[in-house]
C-alpha atoms as a PDB file:
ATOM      1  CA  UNK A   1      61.934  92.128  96.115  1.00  0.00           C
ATOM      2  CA  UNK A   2      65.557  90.486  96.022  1.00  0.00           C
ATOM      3  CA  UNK A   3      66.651  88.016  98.169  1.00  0.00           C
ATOM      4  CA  UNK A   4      69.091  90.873  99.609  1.00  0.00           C
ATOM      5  CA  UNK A   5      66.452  93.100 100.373  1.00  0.00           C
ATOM      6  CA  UNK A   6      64.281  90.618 102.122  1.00  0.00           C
ATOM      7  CA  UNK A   7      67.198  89.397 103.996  1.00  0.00           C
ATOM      8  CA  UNK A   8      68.803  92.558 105.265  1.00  0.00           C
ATOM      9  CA  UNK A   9      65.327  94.785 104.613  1.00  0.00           C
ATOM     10  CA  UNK A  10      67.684  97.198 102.546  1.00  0.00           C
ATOM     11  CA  UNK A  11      68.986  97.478  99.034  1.00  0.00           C
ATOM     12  CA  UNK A  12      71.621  96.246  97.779  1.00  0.00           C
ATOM     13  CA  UNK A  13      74.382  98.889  96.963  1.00  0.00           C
ATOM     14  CA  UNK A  14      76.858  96.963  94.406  1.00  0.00           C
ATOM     15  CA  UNK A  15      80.363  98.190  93.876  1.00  0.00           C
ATOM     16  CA  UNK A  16      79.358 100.326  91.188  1.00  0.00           C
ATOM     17  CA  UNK A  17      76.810 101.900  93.560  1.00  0.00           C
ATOM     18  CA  UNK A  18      80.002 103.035  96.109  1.00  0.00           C
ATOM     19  CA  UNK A  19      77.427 106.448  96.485  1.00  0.00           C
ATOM     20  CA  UNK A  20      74.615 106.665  99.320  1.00  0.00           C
ATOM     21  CA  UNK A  21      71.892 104.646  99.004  1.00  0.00           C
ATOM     22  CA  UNK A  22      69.070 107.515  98.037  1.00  0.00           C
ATOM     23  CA  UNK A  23      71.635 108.529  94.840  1.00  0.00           C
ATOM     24  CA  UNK A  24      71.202 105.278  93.667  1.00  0.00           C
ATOM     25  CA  UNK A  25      67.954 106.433  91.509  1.00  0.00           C
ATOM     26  CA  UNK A  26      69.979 107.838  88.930  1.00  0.00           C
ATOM     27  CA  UNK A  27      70.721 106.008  85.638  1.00  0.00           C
ATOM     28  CA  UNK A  28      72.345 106.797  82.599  1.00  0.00           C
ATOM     29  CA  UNK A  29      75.900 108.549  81.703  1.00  0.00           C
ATOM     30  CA  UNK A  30      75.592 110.347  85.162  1.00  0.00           C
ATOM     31  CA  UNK A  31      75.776 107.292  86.989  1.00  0.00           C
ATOM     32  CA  UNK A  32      78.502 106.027  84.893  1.00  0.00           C
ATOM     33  CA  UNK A  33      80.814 109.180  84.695  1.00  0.00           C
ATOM     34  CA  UNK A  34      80.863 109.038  88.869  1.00  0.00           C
ATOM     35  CA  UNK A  35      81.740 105.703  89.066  1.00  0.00           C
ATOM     36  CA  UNK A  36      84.928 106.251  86.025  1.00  0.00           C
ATOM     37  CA  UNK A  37      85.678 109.058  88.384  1.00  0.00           C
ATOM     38  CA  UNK A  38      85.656 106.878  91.901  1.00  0.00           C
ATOM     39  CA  UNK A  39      87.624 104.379  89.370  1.00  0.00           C
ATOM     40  CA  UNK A  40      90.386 107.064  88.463  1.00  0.00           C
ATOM     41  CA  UNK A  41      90.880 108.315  92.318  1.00  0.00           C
ATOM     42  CA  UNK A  42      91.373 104.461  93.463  1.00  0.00           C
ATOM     43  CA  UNK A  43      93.871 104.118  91.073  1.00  0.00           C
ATOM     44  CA  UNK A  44      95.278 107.580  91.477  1.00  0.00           C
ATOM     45  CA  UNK A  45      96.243 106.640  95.421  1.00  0.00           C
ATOM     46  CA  UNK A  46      97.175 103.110  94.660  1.00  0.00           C
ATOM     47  CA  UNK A  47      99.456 104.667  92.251  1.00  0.00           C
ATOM     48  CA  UNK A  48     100.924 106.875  95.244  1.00  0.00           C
ATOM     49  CA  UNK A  49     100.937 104.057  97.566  1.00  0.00           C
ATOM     50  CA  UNK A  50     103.095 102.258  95.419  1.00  0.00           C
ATOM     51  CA  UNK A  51     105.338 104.933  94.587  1.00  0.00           C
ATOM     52  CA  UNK A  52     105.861 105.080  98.158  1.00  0.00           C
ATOM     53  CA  UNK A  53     106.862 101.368  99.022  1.00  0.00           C
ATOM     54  CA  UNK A  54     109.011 101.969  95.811  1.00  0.00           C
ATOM     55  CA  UNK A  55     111.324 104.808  97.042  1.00  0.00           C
ATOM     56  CA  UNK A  56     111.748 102.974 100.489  1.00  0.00           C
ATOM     57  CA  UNK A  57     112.197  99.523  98.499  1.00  0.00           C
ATOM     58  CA  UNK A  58     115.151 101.179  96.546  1.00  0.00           C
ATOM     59  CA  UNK A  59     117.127 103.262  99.190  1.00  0.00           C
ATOM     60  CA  UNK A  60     117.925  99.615 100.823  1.00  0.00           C
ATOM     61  CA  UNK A  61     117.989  97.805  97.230  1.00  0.00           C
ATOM     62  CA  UNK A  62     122.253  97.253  96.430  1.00  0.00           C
ATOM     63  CA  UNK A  63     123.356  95.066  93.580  1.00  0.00           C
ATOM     64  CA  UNK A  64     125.651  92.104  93.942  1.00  0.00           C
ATOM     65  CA  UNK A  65     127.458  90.817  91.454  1.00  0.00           C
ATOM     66  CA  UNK A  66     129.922  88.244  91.901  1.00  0.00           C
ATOM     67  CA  UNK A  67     133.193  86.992  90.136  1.00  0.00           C
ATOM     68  CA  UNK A  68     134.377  83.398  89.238  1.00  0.00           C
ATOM     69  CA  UNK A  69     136.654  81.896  92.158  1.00  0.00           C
ATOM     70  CA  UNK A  70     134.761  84.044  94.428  1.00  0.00           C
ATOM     71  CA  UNK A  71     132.699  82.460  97.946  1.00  0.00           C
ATOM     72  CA  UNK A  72     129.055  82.567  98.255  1.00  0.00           C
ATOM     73  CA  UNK A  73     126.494  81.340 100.524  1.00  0.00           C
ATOM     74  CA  UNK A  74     123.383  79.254  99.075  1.00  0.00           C
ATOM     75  CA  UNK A  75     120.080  80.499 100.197  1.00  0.00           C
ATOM     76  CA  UNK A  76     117.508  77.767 101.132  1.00  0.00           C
ATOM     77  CA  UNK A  77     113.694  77.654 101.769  1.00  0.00           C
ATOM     78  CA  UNK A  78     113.334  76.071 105.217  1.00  0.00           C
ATOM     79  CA  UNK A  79     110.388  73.840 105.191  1.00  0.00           C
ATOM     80  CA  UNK A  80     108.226  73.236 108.642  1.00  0.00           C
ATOM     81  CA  UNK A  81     108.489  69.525 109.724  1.00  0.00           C
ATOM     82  CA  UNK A  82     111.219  68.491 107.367  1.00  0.00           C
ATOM     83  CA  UNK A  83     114.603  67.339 108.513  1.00  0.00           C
ATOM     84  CA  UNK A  84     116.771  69.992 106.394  1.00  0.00           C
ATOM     85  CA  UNK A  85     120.500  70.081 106.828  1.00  0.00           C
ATOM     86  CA  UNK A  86     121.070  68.528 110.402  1.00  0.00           C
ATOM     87  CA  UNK A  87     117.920  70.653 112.105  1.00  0.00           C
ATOM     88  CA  UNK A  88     114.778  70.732 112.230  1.00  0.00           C
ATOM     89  CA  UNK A  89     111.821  73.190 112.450  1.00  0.00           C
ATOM     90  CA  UNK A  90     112.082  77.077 113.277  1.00  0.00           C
ATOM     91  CA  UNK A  91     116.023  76.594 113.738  1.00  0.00           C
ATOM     92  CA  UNK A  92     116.978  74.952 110.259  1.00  0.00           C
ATOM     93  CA  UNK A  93     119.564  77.035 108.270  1.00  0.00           C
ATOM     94  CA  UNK A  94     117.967  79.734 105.802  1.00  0.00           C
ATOM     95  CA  UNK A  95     121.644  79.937 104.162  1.00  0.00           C
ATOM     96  CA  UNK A  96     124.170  76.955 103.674  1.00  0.00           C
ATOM     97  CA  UNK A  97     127.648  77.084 102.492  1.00  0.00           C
ATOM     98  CA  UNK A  98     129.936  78.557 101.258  1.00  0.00           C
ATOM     99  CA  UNK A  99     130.567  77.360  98.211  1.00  0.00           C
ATOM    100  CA  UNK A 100     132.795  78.509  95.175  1.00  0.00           C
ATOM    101  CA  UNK A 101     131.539  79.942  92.056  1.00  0.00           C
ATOM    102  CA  UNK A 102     132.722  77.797  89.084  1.00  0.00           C
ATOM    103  CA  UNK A 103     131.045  79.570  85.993  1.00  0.00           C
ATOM    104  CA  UNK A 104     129.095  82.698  85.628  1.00  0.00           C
ATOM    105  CA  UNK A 105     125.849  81.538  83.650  1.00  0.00           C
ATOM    106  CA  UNK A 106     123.893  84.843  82.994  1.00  0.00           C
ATOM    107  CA  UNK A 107     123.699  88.121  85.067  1.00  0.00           C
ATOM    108  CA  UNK A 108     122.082  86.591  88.188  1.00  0.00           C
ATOM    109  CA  UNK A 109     122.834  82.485  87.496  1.00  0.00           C
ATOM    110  CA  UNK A 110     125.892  81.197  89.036  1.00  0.00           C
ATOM    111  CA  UNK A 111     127.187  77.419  88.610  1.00  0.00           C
ATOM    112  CA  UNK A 112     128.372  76.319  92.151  1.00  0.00           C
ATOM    113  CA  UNK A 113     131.076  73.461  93.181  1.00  0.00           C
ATOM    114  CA  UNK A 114     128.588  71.721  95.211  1.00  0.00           C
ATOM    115  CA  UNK A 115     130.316  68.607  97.569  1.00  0.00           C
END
């Protein structure tokens, strides 16, 4: 008997065993086609689920690109505890600035005139 069993008085039905208990007898390519097939259907609706959050993700997706000489706003990760730009806690800034662009470094890097 396995420690499962004697623990919980029932077998133990793996993740490759996602079928009822009493199926669990057979063996062979049988066993192992049904489980490629629950295998295919889990990926089949996590494939729908994340076409899903995709389409919703891109009607409110909007590209920004910015010029040189142009006024930005700096985003910064408040951190819990930590005296960060005058305030602390829940109320510290999440965006600080603005400051000018000076350069344009790639298609997403700016070079800001920092004080």
């Amino acid at each position: 008997m396995a420690p499962y069993e004697a623990l919980y008085v029932r077998r133990c039905r793996s993740p490759i065993g996602w079928f009822e208990v009493v199926e669990a007898g057979l063996i062979g390519p049988d066993l192992v086609h049904q489980a490629m097939e629950k295998v295919k259907v889990i990926q089949e609706r996590l494939k729908t689920a994340q076409s899903h959050q995709k389409s919703y993700t891109d009607v409110r997706r909007r590209v920004l690109e910015f010029e040189v000489d142009d006024w930005v706003y700096l985003k910064v990760s408040p951190m819990k505890g930590f005296m960060r730009f005058g305030k602390k806690g829940k109320l510290s800034p999440r965006y600080i600035g603005p400051y000018r662009i000076a350069k344009r470094i790639g298609n997403v890097a700016y070079e800001l005139e920092l004080p």
